[in-house]
N, C-alpha and C. Protein backbone atom coordinates (compact mmCIF):
# COMPACT_ATOMS: atom_id res chain seq x y z
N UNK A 1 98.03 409.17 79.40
CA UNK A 1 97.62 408.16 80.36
C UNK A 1 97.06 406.96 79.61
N UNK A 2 97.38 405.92 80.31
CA UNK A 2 97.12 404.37 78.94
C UNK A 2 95.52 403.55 79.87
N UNK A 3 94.98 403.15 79.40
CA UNK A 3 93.77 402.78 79.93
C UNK A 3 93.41 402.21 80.87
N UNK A 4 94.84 402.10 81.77
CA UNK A 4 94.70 401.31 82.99
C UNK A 4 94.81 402.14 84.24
N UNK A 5 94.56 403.25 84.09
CA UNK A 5 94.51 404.02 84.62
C UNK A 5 93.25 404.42 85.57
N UNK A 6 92.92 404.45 86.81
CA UNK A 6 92.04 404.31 87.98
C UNK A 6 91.27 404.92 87.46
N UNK A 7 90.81 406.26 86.35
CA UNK A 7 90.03 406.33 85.50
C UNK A 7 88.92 405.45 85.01
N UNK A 8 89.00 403.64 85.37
CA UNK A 8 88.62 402.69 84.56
C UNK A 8 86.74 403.15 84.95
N UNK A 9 86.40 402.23 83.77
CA UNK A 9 84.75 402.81 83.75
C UNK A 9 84.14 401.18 83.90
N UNK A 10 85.50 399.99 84.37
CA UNK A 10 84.74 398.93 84.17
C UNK A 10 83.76 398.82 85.94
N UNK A 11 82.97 398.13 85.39
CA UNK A 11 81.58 397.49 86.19
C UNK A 11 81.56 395.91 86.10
N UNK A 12 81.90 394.56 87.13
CA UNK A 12 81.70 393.64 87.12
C UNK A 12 80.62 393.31 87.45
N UNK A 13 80.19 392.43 87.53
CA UNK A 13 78.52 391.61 88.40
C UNK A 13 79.25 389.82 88.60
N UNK A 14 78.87 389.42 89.49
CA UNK A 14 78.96 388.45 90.11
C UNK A 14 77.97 387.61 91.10
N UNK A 15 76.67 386.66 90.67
CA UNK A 15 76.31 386.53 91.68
C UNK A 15 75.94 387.29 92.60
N UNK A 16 75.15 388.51 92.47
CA UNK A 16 74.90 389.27 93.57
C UNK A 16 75.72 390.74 94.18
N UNK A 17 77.30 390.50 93.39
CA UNK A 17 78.29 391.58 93.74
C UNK A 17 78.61 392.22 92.82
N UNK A 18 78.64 393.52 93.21
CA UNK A 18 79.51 394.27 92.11
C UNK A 18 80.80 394.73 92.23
N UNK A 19 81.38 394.73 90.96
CA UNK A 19 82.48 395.86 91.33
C UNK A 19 82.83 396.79 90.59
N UNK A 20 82.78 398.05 91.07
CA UNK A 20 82.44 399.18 90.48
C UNK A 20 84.01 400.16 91.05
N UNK A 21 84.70 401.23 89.96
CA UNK A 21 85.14 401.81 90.36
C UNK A 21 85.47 402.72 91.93
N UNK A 22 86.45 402.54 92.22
CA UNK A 22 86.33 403.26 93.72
C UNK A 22 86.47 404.79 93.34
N UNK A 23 85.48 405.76 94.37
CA UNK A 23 84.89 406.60 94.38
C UNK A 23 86.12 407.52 95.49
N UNK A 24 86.31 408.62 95.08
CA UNK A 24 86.27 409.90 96.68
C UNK A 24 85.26 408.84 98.03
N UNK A 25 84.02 409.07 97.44
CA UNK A 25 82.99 408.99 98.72
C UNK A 25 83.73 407.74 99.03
N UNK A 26 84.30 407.14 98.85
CA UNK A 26 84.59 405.14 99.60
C UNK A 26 85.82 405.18 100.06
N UNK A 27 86.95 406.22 100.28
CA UNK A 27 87.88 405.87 100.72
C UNK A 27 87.71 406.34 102.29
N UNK A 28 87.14 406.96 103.02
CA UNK A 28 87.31 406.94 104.41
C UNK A 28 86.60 405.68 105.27
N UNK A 29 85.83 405.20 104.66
CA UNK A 29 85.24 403.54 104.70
C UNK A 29 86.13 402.52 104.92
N UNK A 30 86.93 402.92 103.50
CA UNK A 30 88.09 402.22 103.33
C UNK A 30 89.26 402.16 104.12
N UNK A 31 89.21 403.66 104.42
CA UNK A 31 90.50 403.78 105.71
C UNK A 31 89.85 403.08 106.96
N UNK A 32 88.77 403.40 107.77
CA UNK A 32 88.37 402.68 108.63
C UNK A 32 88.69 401.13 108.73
N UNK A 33 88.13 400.41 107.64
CA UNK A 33 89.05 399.09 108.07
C UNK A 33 89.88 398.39 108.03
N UNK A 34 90.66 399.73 107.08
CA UNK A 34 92.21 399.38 106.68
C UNK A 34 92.99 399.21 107.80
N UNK A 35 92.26 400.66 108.92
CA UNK A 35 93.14 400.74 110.42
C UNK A 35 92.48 399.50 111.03
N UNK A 36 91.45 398.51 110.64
CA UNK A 36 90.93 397.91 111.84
C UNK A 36 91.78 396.84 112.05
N UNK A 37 92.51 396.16 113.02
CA UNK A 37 93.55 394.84 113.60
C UNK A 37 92.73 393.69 112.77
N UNK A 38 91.50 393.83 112.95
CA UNK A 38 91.15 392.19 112.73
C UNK A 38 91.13 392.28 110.90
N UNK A 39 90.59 393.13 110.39
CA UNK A 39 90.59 393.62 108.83
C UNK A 39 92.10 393.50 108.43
N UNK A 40 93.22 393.66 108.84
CA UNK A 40 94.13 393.83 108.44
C UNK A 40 95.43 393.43 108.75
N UNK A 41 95.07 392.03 109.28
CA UNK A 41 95.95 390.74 109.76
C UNK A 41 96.72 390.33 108.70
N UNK A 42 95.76 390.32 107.74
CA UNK A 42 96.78 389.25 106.64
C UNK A 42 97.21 390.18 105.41
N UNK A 43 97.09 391.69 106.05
CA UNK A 43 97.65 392.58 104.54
C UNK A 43 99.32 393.48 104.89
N UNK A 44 99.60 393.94 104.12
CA UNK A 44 100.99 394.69 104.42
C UNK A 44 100.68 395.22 105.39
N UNK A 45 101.88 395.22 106.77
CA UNK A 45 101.71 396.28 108.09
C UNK A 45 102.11 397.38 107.50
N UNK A 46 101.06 397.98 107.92
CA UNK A 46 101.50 400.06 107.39
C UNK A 46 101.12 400.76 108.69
N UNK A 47 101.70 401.45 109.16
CA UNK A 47 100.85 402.85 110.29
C UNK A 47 99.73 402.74 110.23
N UNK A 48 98.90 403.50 111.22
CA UNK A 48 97.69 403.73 111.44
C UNK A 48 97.18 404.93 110.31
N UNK A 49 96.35 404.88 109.35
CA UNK A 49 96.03 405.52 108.44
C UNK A 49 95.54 406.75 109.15
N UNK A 50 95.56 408.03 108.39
CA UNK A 50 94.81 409.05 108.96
C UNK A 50 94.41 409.78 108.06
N UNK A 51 93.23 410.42 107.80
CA UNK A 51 92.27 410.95 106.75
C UNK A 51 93.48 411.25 105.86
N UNK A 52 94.46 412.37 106.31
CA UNK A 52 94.83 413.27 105.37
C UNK A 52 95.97 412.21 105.14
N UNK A 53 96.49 411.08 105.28
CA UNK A 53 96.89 409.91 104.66
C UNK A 53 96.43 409.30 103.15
N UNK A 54 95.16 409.16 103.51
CA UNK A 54 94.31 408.64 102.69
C UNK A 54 93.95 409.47 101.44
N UNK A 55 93.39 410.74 101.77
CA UNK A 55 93.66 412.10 100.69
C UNK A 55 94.72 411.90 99.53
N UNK A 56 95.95 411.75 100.54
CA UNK A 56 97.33 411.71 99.40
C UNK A 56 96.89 410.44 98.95
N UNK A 57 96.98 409.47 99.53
CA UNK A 57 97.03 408.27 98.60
C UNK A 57 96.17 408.21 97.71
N UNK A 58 94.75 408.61 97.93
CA UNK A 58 93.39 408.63 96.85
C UNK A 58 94.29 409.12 95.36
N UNK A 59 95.00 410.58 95.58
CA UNK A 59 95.69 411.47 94.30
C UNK A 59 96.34 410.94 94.27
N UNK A 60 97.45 410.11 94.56
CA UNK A 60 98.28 409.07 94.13
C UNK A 60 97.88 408.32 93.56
N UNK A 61 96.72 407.64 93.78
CA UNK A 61 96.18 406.11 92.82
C UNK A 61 95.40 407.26 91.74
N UNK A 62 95.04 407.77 91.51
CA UNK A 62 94.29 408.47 90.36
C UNK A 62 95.22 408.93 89.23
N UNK A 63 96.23 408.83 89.39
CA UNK A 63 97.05 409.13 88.46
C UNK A 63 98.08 408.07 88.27
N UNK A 64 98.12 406.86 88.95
CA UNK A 64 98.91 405.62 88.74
C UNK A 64 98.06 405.06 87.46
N UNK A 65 98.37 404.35 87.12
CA UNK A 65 98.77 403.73 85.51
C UNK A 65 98.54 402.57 85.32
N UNK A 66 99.29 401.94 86.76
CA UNK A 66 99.15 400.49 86.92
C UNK A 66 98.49 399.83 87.78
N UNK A 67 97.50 400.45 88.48
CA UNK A 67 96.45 400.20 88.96
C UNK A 67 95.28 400.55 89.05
N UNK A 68 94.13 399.94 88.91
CA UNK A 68 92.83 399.86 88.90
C UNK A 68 92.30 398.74 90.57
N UNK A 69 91.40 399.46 90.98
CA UNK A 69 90.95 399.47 92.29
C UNK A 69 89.44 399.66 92.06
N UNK A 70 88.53 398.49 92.91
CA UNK A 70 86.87 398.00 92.66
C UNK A 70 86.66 398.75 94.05
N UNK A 71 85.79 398.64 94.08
CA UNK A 71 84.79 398.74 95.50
C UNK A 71 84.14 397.80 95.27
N UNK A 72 83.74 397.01 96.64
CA UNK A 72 82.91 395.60 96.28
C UNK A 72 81.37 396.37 97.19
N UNK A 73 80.66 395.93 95.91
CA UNK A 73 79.44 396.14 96.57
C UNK A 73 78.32 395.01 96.41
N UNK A 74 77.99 394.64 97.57
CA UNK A 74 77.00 393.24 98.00
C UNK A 74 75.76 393.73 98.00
N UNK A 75 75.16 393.19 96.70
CA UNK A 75 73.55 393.68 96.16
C UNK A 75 72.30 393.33 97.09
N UNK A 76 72.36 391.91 97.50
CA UNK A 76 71.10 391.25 97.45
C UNK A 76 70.59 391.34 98.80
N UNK A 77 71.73 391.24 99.80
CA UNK A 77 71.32 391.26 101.30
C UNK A 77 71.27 392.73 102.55
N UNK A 78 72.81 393.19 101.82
CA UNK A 78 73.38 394.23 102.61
C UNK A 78 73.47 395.79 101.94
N UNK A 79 73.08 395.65 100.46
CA UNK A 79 72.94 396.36 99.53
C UNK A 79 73.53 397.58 99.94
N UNK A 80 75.02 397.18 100.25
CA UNK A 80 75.96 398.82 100.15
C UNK A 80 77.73 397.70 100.09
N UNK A 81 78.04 398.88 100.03
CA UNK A 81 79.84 398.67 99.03
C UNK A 81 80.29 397.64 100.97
N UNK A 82 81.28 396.59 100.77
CA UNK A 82 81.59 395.76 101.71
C UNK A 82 82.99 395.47 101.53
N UNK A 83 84.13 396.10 100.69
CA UNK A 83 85.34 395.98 100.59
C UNK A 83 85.76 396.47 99.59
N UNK A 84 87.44 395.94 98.61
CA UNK A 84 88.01 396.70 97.59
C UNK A 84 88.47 395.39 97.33
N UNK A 85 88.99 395.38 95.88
CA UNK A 85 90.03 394.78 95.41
C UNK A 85 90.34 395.20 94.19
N UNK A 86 91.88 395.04 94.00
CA UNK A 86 92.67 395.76 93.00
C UNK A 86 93.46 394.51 91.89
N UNK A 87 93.11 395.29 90.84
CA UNK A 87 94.48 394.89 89.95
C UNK A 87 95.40 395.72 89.29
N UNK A 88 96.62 394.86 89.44
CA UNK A 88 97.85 395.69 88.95
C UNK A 88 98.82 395.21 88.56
N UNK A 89 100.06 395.82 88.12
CA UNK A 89 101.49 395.06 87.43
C UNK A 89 100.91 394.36 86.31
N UNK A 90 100.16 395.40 85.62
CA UNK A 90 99.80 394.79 84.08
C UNK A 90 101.24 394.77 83.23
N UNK A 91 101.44 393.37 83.07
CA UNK A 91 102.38 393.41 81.60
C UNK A 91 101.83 393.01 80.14
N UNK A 92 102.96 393.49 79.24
CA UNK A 92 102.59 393.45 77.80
C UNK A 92 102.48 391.37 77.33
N UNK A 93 102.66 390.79 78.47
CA UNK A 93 102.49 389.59 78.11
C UNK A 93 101.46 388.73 78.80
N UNK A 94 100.53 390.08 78.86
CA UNK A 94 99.44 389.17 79.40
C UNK A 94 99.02 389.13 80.88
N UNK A 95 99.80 389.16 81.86
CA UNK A 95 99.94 389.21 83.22
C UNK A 95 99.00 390.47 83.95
N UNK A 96 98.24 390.11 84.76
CA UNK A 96 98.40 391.17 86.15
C UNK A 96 98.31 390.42 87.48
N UNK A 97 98.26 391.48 88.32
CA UNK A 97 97.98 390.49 89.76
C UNK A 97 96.83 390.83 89.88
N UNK A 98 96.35 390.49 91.42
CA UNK A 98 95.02 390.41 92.07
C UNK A 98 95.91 391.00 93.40
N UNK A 99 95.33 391.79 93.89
CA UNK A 99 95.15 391.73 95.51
C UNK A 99 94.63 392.92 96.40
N UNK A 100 95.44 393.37 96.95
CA UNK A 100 94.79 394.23 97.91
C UNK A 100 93.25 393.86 98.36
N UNK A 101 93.06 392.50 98.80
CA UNK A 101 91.02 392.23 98.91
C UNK A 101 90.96 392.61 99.90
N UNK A 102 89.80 393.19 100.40
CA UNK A 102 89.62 393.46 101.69
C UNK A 102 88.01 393.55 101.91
N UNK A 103 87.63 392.81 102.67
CA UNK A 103 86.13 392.40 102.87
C UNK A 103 86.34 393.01 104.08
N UNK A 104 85.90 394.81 104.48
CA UNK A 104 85.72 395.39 105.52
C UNK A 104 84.83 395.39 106.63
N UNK A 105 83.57 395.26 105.95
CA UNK A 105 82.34 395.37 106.42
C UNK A 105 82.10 394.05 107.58
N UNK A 106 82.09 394.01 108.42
CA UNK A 106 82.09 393.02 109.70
C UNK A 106 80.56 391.60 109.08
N UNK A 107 79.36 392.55 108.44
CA UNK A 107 78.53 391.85 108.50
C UNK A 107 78.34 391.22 106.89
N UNK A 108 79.37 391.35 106.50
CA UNK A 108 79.46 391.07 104.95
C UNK A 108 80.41 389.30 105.24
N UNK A 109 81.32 388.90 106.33
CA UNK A 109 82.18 387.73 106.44
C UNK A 109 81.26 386.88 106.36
N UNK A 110 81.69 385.95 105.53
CA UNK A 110 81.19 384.44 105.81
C UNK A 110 80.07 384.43 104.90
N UNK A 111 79.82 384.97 104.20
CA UNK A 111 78.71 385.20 102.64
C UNK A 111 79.17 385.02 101.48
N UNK A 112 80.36 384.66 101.32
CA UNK A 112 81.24 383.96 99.82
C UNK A 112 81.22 385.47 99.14
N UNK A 113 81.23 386.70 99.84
CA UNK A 113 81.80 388.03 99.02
C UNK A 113 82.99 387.85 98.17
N UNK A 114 83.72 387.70 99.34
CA UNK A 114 85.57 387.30 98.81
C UNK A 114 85.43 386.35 97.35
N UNK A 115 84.75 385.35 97.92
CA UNK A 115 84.92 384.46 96.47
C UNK A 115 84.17 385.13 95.25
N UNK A 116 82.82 385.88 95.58
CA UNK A 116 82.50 386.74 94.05
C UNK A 116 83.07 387.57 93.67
N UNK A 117 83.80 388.87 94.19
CA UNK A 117 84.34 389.71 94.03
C UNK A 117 86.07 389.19 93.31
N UNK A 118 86.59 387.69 93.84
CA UNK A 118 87.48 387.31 92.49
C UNK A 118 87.12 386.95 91.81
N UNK A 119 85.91 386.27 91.74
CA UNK A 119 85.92 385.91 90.25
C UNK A 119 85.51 386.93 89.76
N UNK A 120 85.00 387.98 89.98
CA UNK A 120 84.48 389.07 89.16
C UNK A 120 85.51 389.81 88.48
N UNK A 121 87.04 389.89 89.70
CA UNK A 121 87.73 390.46 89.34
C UNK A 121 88.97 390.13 87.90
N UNK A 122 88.46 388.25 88.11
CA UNK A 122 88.87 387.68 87.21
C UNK A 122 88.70 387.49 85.53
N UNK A 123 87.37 387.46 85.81
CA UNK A 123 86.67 388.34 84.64
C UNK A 123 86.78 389.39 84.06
N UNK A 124 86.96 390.74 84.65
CA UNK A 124 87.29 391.72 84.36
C UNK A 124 88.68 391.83 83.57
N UNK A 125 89.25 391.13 84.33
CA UNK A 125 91.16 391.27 83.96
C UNK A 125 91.01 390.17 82.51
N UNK A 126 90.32 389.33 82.51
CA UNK A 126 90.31 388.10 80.94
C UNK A 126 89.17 388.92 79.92
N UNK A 127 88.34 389.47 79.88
CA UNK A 127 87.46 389.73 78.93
C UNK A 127 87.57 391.03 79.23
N UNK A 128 88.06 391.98 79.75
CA UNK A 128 88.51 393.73 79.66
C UNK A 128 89.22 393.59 79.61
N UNK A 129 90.54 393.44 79.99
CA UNK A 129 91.67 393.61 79.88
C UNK A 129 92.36 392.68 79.11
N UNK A 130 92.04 391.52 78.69
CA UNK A 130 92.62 391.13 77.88
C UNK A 130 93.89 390.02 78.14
N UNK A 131 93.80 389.97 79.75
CA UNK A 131 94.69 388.81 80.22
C UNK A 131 94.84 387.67 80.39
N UNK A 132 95.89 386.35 80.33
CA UNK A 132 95.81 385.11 79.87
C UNK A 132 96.13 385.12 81.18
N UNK A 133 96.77 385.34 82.54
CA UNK A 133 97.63 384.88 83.24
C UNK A 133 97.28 385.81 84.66
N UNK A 134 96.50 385.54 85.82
CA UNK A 134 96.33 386.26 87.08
C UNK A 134 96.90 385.87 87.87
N UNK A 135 98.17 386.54 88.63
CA UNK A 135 98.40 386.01 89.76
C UNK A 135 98.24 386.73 91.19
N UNK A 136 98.87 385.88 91.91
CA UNK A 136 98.46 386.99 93.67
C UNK A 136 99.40 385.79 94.43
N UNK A 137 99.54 387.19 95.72
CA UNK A 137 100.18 386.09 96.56
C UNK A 137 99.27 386.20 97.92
N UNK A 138 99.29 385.44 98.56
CA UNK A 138 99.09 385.16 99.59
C UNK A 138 99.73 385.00 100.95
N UNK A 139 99.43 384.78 101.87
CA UNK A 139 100.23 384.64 103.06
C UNK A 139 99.54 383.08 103.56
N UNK A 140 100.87 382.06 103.72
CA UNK A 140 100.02 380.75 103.62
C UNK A 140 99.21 380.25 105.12
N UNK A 141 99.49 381.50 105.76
CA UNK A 141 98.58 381.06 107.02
C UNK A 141 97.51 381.64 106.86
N UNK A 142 96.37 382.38 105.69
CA UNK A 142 95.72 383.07 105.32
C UNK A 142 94.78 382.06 104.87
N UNK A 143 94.33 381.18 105.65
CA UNK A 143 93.70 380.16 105.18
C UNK A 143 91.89 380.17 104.68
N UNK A 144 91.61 381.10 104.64
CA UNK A 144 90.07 381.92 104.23
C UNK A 144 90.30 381.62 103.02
N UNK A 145 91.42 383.05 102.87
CA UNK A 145 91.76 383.41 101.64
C UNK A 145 92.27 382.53 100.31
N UNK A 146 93.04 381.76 100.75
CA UNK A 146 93.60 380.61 100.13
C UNK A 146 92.24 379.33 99.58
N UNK A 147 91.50 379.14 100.56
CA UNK A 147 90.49 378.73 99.88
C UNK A 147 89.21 379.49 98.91
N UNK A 148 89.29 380.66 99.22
CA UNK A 148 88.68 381.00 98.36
C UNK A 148 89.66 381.63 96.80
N UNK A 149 90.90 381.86 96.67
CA UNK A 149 91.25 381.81 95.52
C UNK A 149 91.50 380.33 94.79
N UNK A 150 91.63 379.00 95.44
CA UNK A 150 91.18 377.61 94.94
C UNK A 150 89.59 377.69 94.16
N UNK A 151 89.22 378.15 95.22
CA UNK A 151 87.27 377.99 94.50
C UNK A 151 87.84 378.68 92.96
N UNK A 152 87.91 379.76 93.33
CA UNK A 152 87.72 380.40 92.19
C UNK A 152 89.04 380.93 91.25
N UNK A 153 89.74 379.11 91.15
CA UNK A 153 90.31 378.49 90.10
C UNK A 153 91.45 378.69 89.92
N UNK A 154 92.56 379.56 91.06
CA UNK A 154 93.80 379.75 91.46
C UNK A 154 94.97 378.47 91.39
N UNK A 155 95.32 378.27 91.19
CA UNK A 155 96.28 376.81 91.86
C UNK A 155 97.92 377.55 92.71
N UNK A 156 98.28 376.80 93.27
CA UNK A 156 99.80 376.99 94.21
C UNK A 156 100.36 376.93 92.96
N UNK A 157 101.48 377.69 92.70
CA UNK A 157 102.01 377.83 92.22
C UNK A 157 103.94 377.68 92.97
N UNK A 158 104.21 378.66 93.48
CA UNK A 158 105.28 378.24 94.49
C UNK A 158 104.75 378.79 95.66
N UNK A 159 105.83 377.96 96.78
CA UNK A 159 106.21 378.91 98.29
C UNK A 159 107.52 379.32 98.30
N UNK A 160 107.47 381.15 98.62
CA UNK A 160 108.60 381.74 98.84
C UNK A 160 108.14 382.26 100.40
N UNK A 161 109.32 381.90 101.62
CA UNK A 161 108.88 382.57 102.80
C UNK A 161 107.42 382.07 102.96
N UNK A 162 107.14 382.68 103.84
CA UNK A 162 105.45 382.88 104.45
C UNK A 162 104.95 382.54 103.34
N UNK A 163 104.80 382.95 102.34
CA UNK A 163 103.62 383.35 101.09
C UNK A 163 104.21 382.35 100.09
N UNK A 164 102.91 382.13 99.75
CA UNK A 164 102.17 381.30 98.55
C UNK A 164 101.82 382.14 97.37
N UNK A 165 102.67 381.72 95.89
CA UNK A 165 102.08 382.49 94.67
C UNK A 165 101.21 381.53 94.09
N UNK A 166 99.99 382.05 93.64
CA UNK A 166 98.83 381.81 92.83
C UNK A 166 98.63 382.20 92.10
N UNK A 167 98.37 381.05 90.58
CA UNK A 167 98.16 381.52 89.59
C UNK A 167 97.01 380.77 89.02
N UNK A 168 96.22 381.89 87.93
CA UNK A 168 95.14 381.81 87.49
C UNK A 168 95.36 381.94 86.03
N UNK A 169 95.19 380.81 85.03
CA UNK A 169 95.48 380.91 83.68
C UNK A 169 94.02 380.54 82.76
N UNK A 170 93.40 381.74 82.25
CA UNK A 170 91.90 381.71 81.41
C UNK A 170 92.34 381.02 80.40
């Protein structure tokens, strides 16, 4: 298994957020607002998750390779875990993406989480991992989101369809 493996032991800090390996204990959290409509407007349509869904997928990502997955946890106000975000499609030239974000927690919106938790994640991927080049896509009616990967130093890159690629070069 090569070090990118959900195994990871990294820990970001951001302004107040962390991001810390995702746990067993955080994925039924996680399923909760994965199933929620308003949480999950602007991410891939999948079925309605169901525990023993989530089970498999947990042992599925624990042994994937090419992904590493945070739990975002908001220190200062709400002081418990408030979403995920992942990186993955590490290449040997430097590259990964960003995505899967998901700011679950209803009372965590509108507190610039989203925006610490990328740059944290950005960090992580340039000074751990070792990457020159972050990208992600977006959905360009995702207009939260889109401004907060600008803040935190994204630019348009192209439009294919719906979605907008963003790239982030340290």
């Amino acid at each position: 298994m090569n070090h990118f493996a959900m195994v990871h032991k990294y820990i970001s800090e951001f302004e107040g957020v962390t991001l810390r390996p995702l746990a067993h204990d955080d994925i039924e959290l996680l399923r909760t607002w994965r199933n929620d409509p308003v949480n999950s407007r602007y991410l891939r349509q999948i079925p309605f998750i169901t525990s023993e869904m989530q089970e498999e997928w947990y042992k599925e990502y624990l042994i994937d390779e090419d992904t590493i997955t945070f739990s975002i946890v908001e220190n200062v106000v709400l002081g418990r875990m408030v979403g995920s975000i992942s990186l993955y499609h590490f290449s040997k030239d430097g590259k990964a993406e960003l995505g899967k974000v998901l700011i679950g927690d209803a009372e965590a919106h509108g507190k610039k989480i989203g925006f610490r938790a990328v740059s944290a994640a950005v960090n992580t991927a340039i000074e751990h991992l070792h990457k020159n080049e972050i990208y992600l896509y977006v959905y360009e009616n995702n207009i939260p989101a889109i401004k907060i990967y600008t803040q935190a130093g994204f630019k348009e890159f192209t439009r294919s369809g719906n979605e907008l690629l963003m790239k982030y070069q340290g």
